[in-house]
PDB file of N, CA and C in Angstrom:
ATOM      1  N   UNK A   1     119.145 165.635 126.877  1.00  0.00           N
ATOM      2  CA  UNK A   1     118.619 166.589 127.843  1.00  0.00           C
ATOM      3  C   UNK A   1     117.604 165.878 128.728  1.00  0.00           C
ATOM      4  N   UNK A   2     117.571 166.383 129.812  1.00  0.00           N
ATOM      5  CA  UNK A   2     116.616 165.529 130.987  1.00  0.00           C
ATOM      6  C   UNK A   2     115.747 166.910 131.700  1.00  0.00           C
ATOM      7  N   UNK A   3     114.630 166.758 131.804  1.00  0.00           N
ATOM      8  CA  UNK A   3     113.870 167.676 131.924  1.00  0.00           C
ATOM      9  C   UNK A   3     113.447 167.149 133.397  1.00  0.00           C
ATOM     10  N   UNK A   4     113.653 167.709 134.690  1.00  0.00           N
ATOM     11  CA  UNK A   4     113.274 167.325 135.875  1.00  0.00           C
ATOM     12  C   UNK A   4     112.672 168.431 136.950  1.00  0.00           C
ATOM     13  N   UNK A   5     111.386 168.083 136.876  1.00  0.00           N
ATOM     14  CA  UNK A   5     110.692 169.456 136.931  1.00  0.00           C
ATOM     15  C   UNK A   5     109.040 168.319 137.703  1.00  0.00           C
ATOM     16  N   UNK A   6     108.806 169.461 138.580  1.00  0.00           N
ATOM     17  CA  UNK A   6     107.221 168.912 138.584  1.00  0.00           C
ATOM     18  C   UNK A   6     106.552 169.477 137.493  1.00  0.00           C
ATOM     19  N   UNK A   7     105.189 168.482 137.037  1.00  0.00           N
ATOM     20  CA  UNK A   7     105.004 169.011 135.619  1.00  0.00           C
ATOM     21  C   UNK A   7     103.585 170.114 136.341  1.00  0.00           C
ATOM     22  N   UNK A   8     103.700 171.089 136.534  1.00  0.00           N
ATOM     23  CA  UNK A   8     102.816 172.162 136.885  1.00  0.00           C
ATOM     24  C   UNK A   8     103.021 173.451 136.689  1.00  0.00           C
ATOM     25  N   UNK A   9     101.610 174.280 136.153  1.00  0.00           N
ATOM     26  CA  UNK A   9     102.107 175.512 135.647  1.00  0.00           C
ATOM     27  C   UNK A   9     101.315 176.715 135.895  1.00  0.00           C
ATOM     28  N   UNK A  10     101.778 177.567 136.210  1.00  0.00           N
ATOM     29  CA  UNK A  10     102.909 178.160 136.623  1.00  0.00           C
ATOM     30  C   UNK A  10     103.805 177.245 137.444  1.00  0.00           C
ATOM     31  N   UNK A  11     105.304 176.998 137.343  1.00  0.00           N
ATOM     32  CA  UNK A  11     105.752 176.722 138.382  1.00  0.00           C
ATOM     33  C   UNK A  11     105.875 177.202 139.391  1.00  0.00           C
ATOM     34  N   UNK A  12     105.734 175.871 140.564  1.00  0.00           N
ATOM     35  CA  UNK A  12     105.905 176.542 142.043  1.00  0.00           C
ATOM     36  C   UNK A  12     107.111 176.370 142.508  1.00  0.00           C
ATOM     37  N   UNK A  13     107.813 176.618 143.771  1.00  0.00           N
ATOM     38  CA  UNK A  13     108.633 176.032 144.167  1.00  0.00           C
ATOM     39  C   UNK A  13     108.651 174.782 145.115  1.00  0.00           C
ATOM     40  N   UNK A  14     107.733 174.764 145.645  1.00  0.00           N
ATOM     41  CA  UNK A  14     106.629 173.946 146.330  1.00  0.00           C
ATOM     42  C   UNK A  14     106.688 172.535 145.979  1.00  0.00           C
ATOM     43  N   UNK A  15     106.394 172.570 145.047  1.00  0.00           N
ATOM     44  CA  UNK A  15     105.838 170.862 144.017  1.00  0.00           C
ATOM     45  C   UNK A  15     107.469 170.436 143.893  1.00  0.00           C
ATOM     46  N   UNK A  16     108.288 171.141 143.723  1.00  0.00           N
ATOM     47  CA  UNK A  16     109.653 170.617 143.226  1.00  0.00           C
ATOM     48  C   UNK A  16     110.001 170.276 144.114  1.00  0.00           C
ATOM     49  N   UNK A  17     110.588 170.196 145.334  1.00  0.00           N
ATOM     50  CA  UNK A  17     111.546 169.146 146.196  1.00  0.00           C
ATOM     51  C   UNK A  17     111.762 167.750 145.990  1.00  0.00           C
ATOM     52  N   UNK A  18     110.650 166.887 145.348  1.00  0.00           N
ATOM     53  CA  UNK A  18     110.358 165.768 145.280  1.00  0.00           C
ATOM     54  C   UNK A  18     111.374 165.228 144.277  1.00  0.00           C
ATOM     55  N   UNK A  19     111.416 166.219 143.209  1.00  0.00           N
ATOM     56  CA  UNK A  19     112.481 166.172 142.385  1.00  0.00           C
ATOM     57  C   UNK A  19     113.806 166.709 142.399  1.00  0.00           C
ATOM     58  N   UNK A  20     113.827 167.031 142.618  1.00  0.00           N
ATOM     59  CA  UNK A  20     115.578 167.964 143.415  1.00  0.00           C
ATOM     60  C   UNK A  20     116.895 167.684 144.585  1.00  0.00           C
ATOM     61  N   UNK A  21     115.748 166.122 144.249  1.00  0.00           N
ATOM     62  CA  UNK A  21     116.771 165.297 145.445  1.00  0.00           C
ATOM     63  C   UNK A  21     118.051 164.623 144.614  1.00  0.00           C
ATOM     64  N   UNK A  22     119.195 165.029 145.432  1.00  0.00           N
ATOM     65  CA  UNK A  22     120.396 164.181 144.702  1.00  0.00           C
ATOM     66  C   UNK A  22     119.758 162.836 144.231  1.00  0.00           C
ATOM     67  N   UNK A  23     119.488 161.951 145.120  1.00  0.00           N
ATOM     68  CA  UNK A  23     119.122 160.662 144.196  1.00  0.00           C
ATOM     69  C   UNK A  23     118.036 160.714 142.908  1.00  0.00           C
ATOM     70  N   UNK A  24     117.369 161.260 143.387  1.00  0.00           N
ATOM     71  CA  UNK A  24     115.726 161.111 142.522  1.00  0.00           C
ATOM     72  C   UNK A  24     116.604 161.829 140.855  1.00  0.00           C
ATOM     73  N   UNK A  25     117.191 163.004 140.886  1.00  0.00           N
ATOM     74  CA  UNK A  25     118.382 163.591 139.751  1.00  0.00           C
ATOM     75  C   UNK A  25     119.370 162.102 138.894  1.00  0.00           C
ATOM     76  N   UNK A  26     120.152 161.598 140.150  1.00  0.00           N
ATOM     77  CA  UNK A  26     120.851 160.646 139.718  1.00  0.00           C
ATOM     78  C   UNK A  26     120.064 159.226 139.067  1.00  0.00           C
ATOM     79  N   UNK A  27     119.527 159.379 139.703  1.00  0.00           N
ATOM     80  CA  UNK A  27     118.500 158.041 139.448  1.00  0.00           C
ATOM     81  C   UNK A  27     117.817 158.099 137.767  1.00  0.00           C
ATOM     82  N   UNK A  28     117.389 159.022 137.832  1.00  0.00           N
ATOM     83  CA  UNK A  28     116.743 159.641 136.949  1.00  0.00           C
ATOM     84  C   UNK A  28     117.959 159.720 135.920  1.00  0.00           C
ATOM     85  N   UNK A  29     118.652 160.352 135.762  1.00  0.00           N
ATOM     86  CA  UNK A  29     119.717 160.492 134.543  1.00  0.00           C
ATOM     87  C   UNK A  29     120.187 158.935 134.071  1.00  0.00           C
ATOM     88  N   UNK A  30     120.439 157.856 134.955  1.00  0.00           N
ATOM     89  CA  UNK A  30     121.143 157.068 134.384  1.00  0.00           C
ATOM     90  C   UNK A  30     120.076 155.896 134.192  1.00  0.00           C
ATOM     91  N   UNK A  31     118.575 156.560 134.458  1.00  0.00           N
ATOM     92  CA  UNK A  31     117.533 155.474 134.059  1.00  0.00           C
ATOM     93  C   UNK A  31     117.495 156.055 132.420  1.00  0.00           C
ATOM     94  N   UNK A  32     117.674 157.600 132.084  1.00  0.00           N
ATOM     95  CA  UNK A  32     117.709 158.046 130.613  1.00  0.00           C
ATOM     96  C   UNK A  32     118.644 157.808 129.949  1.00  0.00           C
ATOM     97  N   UNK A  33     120.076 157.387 130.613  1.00  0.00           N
ATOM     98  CA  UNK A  33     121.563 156.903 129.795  1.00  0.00           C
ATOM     99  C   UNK A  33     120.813 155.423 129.190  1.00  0.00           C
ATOM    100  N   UNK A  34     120.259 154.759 130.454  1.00  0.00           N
ATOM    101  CA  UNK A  34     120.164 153.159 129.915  1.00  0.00           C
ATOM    102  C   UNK A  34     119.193 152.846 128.632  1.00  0.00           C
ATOM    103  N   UNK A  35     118.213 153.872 128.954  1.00  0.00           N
ATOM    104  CA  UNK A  35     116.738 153.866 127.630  1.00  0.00           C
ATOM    105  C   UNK A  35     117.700 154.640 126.279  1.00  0.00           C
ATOM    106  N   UNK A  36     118.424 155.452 126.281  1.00  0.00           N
ATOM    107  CA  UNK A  36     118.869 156.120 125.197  1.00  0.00           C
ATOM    108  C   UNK A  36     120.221 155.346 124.311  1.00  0.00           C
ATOM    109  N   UNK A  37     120.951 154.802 125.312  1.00  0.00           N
ATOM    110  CA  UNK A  37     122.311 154.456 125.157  1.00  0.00           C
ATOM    111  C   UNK A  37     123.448 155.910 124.667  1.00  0.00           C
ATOM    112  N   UNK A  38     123.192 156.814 125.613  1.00  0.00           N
ATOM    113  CA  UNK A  38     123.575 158.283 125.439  1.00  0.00           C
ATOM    114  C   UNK A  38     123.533 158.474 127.204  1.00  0.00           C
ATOM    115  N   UNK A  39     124.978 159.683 127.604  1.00  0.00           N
ATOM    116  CA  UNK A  39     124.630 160.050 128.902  1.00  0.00           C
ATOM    117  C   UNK A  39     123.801 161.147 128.773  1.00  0.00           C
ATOM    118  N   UNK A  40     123.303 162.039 129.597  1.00  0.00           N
ATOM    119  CA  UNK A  40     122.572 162.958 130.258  1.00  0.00           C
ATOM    120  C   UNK A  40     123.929 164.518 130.011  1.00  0.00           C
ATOM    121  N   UNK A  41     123.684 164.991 129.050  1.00  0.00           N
ATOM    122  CA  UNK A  41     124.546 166.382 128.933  1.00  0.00           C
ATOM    123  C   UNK A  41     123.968 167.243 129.296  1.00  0.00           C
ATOM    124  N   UNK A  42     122.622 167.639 129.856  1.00  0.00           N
ATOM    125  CA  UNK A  42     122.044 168.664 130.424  1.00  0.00           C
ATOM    126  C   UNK A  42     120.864 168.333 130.992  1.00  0.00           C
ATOM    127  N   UNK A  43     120.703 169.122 131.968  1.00  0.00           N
ATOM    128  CA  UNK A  43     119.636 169.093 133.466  1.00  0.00           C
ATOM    129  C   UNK A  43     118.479 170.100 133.037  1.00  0.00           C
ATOM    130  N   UNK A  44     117.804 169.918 132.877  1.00  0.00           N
ATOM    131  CA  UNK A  44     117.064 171.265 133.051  1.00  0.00           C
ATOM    132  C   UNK A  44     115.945 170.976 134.234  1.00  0.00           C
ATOM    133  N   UNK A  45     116.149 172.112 135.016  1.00  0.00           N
ATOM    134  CA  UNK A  45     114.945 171.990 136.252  1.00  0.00           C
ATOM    135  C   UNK A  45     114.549 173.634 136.495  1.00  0.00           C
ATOM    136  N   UNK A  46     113.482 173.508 137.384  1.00  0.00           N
ATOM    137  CA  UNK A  46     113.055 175.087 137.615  1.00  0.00           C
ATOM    138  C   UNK A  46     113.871 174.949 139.118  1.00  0.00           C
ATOM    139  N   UNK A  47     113.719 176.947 138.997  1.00  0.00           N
ATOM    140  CA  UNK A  47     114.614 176.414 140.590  1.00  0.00           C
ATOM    141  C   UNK A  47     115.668 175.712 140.951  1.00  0.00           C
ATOM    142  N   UNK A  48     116.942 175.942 140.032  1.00  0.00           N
ATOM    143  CA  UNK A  48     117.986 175.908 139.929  1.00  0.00           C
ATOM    144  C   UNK A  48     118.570 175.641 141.609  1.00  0.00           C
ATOM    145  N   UNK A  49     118.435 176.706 142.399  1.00  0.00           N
ATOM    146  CA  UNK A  49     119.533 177.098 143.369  1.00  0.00           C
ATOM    147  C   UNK A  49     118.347 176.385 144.731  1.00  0.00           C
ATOM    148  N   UNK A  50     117.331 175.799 144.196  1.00  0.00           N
ATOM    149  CA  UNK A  50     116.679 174.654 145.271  1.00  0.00           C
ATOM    150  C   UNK A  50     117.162 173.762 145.346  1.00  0.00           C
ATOM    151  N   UNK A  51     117.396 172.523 146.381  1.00  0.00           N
ATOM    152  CA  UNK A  51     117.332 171.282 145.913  1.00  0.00           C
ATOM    153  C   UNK A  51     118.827 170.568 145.653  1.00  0.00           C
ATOM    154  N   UNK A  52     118.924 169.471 145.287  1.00  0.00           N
ATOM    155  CA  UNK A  52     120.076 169.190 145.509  1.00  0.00           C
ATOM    156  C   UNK A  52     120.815 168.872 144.207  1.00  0.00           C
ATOM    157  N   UNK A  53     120.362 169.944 142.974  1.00  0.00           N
ATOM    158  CA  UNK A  53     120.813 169.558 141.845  1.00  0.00           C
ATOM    159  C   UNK A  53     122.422 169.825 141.658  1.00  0.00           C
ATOM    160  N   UNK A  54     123.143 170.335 141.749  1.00  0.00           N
ATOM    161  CA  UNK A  54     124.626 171.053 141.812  1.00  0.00           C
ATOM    162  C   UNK A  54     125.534 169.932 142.192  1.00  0.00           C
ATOM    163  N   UNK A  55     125.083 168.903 143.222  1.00  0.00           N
ATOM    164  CA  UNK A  55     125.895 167.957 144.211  1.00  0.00           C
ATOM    165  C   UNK A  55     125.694 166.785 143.134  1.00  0.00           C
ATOM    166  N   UNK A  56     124.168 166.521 142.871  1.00  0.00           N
ATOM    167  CA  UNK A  56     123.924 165.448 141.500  1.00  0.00           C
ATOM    168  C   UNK A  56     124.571 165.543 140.384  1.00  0.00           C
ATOM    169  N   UNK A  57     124.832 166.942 140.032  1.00  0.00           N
ATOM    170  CA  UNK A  57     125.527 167.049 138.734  1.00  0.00           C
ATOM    171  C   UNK A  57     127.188 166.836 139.020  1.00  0.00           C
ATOM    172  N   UNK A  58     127.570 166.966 140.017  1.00  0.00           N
ATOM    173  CA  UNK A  58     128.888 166.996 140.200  1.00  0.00           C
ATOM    174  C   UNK A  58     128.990 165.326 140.403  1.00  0.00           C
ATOM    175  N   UNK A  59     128.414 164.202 140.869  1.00  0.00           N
ATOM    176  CA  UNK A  59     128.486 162.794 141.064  1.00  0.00           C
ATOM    177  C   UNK A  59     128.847 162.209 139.237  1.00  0.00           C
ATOM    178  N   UNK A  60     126.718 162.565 138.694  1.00  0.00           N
ATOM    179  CA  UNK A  60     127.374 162.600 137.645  1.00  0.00           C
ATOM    180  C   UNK A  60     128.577 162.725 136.687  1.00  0.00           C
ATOM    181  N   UNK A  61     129.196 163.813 136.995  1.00  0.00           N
ATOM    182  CA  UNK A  61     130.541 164.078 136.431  1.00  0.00           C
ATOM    183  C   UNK A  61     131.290 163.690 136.389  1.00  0.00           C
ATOM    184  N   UNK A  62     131.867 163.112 137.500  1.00  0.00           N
ATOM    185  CA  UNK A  62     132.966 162.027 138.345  1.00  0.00           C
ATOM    186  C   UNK A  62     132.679 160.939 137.651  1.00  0.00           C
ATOM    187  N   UNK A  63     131.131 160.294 137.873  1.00  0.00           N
ATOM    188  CA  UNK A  63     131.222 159.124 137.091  1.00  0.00           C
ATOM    189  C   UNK A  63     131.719 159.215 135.456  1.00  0.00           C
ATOM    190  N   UNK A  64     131.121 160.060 135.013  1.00  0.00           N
ATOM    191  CA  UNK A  64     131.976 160.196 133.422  1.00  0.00           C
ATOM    192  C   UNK A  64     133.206 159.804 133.321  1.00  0.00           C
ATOM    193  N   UNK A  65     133.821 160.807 134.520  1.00  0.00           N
ATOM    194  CA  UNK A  65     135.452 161.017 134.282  1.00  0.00           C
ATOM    195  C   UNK A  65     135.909 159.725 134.167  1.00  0.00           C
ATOM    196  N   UNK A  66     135.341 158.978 135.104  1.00  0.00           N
ATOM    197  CA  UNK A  66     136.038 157.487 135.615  1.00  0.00           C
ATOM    198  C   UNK A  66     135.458 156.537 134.912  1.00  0.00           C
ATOM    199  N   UNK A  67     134.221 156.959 134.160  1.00  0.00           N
ATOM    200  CA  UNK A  67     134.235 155.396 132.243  1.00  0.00           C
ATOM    201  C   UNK A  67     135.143 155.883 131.765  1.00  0.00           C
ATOM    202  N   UNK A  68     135.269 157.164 131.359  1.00  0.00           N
ATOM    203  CA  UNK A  68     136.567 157.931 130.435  1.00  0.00           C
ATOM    204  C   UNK A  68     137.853 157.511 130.276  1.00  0.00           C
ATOM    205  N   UNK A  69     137.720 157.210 131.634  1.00  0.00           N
ATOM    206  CA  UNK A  69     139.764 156.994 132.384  1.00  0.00           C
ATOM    207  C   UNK A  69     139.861 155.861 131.870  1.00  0.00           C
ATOM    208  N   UNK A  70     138.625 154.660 132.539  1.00  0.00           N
ATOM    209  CA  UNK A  70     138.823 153.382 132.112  1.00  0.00           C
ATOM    210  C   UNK A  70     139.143 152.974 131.147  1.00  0.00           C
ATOM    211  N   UNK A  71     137.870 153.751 129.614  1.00  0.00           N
ATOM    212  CA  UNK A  71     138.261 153.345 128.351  1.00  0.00           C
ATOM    213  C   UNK A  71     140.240 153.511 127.958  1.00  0.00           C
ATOM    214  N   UNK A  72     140.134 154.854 128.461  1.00  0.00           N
ATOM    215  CA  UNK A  72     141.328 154.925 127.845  1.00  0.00           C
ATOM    216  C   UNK A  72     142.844 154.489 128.237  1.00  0.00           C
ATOM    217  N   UNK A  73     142.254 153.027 129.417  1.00  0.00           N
ATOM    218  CA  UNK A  73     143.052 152.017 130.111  1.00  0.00           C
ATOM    219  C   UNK A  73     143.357 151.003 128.961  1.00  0.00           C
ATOM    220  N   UNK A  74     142.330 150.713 128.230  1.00  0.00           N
ATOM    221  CA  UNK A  74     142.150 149.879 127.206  1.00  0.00           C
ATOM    222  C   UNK A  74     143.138 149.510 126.281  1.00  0.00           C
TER     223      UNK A  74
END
């Protein structure tokens, strides 16, 4: 799980853009694949329907599909 959130509380919506960027998401997940040796199975952010999380998660995905495919080129 990847927790991508400004760390402030109450949340605002405000503080989050910084994080909600397709890259800063992507970036972020596969800096936690490399430290874990595990991918990223869930996002959690505030403010879901801000930001460019939906488009990140869908890149993500693709990339899965296509280690997936590869391995099973093998």
């Amino acid at each position: 799980m990847l927790n991508q959130w400004a760390d402030v509380f109450p949340p605002r919506a405000g503080a989050n853009p910084p994080f909600q960027t397709r890259r800063a998401i992507i970036d972020r997940a596969h800096q936690c694949a490399r430290r874990r040796g595990l991918p990223v199975d869930l996002i959690a952010v505030d403010y879901y329907d801000q930001g460019e999380l939906v488009g990140a998660v869908a890149k993500l995905n693709r990339e899965r599909i296509r280690a997936a495919r590869r391995q099973t080129r093998r």
